[in-house]
Protein backbone atom coordinates (compact mmCIF):
# COMPACT_ATOMS: atom_id res chain seq x y z
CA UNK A 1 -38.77 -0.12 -7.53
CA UNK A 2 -35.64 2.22 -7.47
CA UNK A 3 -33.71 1.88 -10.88
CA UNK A 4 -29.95 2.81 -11.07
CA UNK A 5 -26.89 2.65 -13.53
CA UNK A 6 -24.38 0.06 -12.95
CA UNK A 7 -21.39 1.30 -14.67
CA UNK A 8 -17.98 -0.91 -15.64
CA UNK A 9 -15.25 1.93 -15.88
CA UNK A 10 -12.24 1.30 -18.17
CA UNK A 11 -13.74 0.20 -21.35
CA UNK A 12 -11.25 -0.37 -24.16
CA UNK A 13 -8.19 -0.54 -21.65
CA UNK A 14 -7.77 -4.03 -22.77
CA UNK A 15 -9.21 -6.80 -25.37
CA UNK A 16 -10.29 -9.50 -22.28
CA UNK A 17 -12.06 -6.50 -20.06
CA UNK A 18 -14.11 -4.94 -23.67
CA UNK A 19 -15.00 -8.40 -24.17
CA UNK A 20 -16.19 -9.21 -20.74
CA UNK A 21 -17.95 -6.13 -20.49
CA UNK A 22 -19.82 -6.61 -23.81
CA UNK A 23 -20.91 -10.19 -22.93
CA UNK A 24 -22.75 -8.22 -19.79
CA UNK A 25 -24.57 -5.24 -21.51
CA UNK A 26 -26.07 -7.96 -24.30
CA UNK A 27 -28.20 -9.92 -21.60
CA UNK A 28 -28.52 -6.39 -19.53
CA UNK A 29 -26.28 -7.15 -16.90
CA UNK A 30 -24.80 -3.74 -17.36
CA UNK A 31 -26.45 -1.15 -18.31
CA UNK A 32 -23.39 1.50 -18.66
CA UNK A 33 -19.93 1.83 -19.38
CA UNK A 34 -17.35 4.48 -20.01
CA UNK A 35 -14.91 4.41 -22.52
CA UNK A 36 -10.80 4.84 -22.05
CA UNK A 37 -9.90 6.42 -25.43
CA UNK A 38 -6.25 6.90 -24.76
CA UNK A 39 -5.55 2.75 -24.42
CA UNK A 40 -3.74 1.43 -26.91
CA UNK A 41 -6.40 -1.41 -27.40
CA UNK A 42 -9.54 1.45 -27.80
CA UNK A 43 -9.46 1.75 -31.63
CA UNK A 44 -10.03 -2.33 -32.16
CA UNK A 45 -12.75 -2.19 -29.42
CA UNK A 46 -14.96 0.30 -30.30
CA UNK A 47 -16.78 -0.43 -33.43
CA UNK A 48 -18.40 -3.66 -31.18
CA UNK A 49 -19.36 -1.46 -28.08
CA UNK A 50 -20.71 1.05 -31.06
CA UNK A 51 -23.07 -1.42 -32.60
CA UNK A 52 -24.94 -2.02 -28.71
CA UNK A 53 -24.76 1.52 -28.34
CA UNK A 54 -26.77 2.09 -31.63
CA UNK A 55 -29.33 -0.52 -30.18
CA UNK A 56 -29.77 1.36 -27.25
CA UNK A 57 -28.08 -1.94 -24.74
CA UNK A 58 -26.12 1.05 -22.47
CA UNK A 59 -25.33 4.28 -21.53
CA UNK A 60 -21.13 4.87 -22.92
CA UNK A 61 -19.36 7.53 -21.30
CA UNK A 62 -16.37 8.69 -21.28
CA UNK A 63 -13.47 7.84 -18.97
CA UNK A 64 -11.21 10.74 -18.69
CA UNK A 65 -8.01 9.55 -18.46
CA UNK A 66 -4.97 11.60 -16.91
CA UNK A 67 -2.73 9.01 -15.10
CA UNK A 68 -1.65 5.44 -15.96
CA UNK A 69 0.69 3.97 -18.52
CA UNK A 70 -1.40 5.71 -21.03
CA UNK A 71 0.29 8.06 -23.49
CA UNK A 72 -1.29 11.63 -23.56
CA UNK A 73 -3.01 12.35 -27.08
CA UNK A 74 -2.00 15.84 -26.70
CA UNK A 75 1.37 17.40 -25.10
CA UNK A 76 0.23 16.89 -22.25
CA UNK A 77 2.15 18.13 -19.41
CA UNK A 78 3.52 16.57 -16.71
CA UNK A 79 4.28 12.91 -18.08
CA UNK A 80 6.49 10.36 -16.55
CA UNK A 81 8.25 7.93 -19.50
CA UNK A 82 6.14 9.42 -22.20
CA UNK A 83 2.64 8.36 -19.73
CA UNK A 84 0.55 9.96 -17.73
CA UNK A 85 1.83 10.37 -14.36
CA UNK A 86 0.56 8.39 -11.10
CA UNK A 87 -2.24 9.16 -9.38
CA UNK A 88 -0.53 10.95 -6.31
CA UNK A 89 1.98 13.19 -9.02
CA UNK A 90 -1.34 14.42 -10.67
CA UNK A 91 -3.44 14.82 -7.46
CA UNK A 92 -0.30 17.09 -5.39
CA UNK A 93 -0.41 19.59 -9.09
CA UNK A 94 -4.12 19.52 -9.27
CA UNK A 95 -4.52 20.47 -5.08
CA UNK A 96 -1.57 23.09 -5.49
CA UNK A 97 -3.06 24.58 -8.51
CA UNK A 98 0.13 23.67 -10.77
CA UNK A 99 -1.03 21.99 -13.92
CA UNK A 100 -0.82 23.87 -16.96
CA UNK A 101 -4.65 25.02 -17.55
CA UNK A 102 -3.89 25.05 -21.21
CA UNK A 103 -2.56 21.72 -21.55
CA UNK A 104 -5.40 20.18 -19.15
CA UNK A 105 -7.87 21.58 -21.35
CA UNK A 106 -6.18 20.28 -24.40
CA UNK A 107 -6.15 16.61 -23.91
CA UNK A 108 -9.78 16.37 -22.23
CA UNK A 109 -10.84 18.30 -25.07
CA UNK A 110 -9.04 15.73 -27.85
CA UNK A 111 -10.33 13.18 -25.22
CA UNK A 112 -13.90 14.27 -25.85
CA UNK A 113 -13.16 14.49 -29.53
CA UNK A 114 -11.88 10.91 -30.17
CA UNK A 115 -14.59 9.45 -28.36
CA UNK A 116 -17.09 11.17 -30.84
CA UNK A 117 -14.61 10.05 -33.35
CA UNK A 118 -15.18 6.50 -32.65
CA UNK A 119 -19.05 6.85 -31.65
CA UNK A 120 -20.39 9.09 -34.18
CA UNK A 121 -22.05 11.02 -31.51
CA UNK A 122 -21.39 12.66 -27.62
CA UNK A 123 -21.03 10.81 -24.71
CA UNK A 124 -24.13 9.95 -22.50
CA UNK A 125 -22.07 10.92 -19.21
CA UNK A 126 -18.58 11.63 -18.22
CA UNK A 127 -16.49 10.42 -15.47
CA UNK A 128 -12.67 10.00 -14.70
CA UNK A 129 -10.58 7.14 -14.45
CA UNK A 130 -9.27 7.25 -10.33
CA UNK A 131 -11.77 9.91 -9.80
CA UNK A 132 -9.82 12.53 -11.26
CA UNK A 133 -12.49 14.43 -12.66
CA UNK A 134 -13.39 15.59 -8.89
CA UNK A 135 -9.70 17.36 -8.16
CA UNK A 136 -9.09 20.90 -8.41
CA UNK A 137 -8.02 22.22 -11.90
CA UNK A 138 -9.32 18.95 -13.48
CA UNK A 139 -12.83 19.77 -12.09
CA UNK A 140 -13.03 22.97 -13.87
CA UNK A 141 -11.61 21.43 -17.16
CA UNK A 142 -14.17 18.68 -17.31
CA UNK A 143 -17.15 20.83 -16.39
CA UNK A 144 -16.36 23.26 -18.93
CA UNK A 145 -15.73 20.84 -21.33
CA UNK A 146 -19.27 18.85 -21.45
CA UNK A 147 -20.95 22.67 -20.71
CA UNK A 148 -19.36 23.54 -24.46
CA UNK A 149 -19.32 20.32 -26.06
CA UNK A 150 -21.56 17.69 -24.71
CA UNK A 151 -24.57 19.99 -22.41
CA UNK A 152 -27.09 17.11 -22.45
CA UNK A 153 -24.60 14.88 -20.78
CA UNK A 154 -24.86 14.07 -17.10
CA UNK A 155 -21.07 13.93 -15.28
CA UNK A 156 -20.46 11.59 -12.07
CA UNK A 157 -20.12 12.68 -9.03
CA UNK A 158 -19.13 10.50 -5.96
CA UNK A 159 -21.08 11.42 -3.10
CA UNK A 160 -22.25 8.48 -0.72
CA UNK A 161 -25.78 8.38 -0.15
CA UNK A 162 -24.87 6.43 3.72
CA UNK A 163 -25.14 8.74 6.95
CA UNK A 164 -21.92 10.13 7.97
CA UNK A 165 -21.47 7.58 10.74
CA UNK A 166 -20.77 4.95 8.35
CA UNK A 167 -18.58 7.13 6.20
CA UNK A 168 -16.28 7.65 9.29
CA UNK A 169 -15.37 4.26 9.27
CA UNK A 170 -14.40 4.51 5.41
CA UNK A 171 -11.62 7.17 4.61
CA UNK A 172 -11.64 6.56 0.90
CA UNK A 173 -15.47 7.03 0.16
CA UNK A 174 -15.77 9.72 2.70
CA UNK A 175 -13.00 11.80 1.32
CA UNK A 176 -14.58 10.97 -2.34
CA UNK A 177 -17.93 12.41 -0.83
CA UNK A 178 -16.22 15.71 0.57
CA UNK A 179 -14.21 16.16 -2.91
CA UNK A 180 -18.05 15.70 -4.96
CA UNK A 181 -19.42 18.65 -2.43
CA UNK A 182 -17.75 21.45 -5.04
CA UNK A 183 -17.76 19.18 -8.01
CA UNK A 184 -21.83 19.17 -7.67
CA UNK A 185 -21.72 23.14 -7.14
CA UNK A 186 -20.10 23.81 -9.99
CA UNK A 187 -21.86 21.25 -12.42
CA UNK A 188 -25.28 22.59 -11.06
CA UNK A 189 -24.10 26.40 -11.77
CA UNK A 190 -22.87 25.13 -15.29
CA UNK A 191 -26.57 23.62 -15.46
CA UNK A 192 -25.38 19.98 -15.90
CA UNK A 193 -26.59 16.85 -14.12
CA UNK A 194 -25.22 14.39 -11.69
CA UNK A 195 -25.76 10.87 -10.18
CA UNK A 196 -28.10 11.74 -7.14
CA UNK A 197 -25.24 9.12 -5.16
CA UNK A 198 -22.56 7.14 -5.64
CA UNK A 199 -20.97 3.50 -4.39
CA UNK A 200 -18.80 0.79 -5.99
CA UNK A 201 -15.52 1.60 -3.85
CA UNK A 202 -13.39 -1.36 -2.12
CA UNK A 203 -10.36 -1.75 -0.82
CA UNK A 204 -8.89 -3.76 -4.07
CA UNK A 205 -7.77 -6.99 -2.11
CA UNK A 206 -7.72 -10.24 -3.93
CA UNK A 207 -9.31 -12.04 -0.82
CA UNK A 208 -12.53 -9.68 -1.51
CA UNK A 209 -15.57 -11.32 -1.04
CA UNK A 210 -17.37 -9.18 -3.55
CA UNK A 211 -20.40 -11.22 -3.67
CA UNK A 212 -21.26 -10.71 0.11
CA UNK A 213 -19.78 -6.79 -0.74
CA UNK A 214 -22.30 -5.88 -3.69
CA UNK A 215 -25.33 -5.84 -2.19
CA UNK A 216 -24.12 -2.81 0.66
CA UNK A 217 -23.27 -0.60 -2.30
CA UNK A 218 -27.36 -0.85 -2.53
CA UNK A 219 -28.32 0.04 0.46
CA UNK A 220 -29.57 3.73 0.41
CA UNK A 221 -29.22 3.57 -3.29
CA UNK A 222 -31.55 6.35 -4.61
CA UNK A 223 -33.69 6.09 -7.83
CA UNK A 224 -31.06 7.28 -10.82
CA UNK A 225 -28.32 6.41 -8.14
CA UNK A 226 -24.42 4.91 -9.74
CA UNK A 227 -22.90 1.45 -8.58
CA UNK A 228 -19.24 1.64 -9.64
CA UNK A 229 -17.84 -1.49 -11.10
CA UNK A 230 -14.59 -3.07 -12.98
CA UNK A 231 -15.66 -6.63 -14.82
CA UNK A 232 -13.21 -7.98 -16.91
CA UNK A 233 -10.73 -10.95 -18.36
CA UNK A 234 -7.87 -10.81 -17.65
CA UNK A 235 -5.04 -10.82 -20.63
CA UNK A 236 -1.40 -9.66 -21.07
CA UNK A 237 -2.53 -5.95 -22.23
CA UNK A 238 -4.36 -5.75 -18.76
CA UNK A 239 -1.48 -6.95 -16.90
CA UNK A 240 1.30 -4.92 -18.71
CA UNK A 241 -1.40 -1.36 -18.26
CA UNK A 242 -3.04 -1.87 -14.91
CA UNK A 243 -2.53 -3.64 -11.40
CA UNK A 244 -6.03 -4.35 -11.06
CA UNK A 245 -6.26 -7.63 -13.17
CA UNK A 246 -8.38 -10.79 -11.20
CA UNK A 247 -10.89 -8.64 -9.35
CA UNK A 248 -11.63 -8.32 -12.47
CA UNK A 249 -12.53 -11.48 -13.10
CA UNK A 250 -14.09 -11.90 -9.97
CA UNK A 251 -16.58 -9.09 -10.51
CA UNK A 252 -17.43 -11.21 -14.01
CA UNK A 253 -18.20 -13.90 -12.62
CA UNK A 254 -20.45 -12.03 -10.09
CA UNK A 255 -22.36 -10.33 -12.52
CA UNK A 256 -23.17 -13.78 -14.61
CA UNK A 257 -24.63 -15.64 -11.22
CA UNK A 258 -28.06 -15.80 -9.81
CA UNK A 259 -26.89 -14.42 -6.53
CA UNK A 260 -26.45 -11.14 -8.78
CA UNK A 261 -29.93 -11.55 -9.58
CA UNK A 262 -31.02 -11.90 -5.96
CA UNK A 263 -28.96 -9.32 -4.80
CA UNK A 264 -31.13 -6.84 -7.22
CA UNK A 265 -34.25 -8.63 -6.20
CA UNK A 266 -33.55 -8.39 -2.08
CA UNK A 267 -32.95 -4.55 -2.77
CA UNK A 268 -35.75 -3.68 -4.59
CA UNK A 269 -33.52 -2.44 -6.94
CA UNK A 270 -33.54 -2.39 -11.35
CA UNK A 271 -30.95 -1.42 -13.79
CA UNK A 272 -32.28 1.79 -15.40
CA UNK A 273 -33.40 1.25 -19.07
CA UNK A 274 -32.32 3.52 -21.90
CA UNK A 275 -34.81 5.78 -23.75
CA UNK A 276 -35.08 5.58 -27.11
CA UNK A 277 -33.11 8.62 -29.04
């Protein structure tokens, strides 16, 4: 019996999605998530996500944040309307070796702080909202970051555990897979650990079928292997911070069903259960 992390990203971006992701770690329906501390709804929905932490319900990361409508906690540098910029502004800097080092460092840094702010403690594991964390520039920052601060913590990587053949057909995972080659290099010369392998990606189209999609993110699954996910309600926060809004409910209502269940069961597959600190 393999036993993996299912992980809902975004925590705290808004009050519907911290709710719905709560009301899946209590039953174990979950058994990770990682936190977005720069969202303006973070500070109200911590202290709940806290109190399951402290009994041990899931592994909370955090979500390294660098683009969105999501003001930097730092002067951050560059930002578009007082926000992080989009995803392509940051990924042309980061791949052209133009964001200020300095300034990168200083807001994953106050990142990592107000997390332990809020949680009394390090994060479990680290990961990056869009993937970020795996660009140039950003890679190094992050690394060096949970090396200093947070050693014992493991950092996601996105490398598909399918053959190559089936990664040809699917530009988005296989260029996540190439980018993860030098992220894993330099997080095993820093001596920190990764996911063994990766899955969760979809082309985010409301006519997804995602209950006949989940159970292929299982397939080749390793043991300690990561299944992406985004569960959520959706509310007027959500929709005035992020474009992906019913998915979101879509996933949630996944995750509550029996065919959830099945899927699991068919795989031969577990959520991973937390250790005792």
């Amino acid at each position: 019996m393999r036993r993996i992390w299912l992980c809902a990203d975004d925590y705290g971006i808004a009050p519907g999605v911290g709710a719905a992701i709560r009301e899946l770690i209590a039953p174990a329906r979950l058994n990770a998530t990682s936190a977005m501390v720069v969202a303006p709804s973070f500070a109200a929905e911590a202290p709940p996500l806290a109190t399951l932490a402290g009994e041990r319900r899931a592994a909370i990361g955090l979500h390294v944040t660098l683009t969105g409508r999501f003001r930097p906690l730092t002067a951050f540098w560059p930002i578009a309307d007082g926000a992080f910029p989009p995803l392509a502004a940051i990924a042309r800097r980061a791949f052209l070796r133009r964001l200020d080092a300095s300034a990168l460092t200083a807001e994953v840094e106050a990142q990592l702080a107000a997390f332990t702010a809020a949680f009394g403690r390090a994060p479990d594991f680290v990961d990056g909202h869009q993937h970020v964390q795996l660009f140039p520039q950003i890679r190094d920052a992050v690394l060096d970051m949970v090396k200093r601060r947070a050693p014992a913590a493991w950092v996601r990587q996105c490398g598909s555990a399918l053959p190559a053949r089936v990664l040809l057909r699917d530009f988005k995972m296989l260029a996540l897979s190439l980018l993860s080659r030098g992220f894993r290099r330099r997080a095993a010369a820093l001596g920190l650990t990764t996911n063994p392998a990766f899955a969760g990606v979809y082309d985010l189209d409301p006519s997804t079928d995602f209950a006949a999609l989940f159970p292929l993110f299982l397939e080749r699954m390793p043991d300690g292997g990561l299944v992406m996910c985004h569960p959520g309600r959706v509310d007027a926060e959500l929709r005035r911070l992020d474009p992906l809004t019913d998915l979101r409910e879509t996933e949630y209502e996944y995750f509550t069903s029996e065919a959830f269940s099945r899927a699991l069961d068919a795989a031969g597959v577990r959520l991973a259960n937390l250790l005792p600190r």
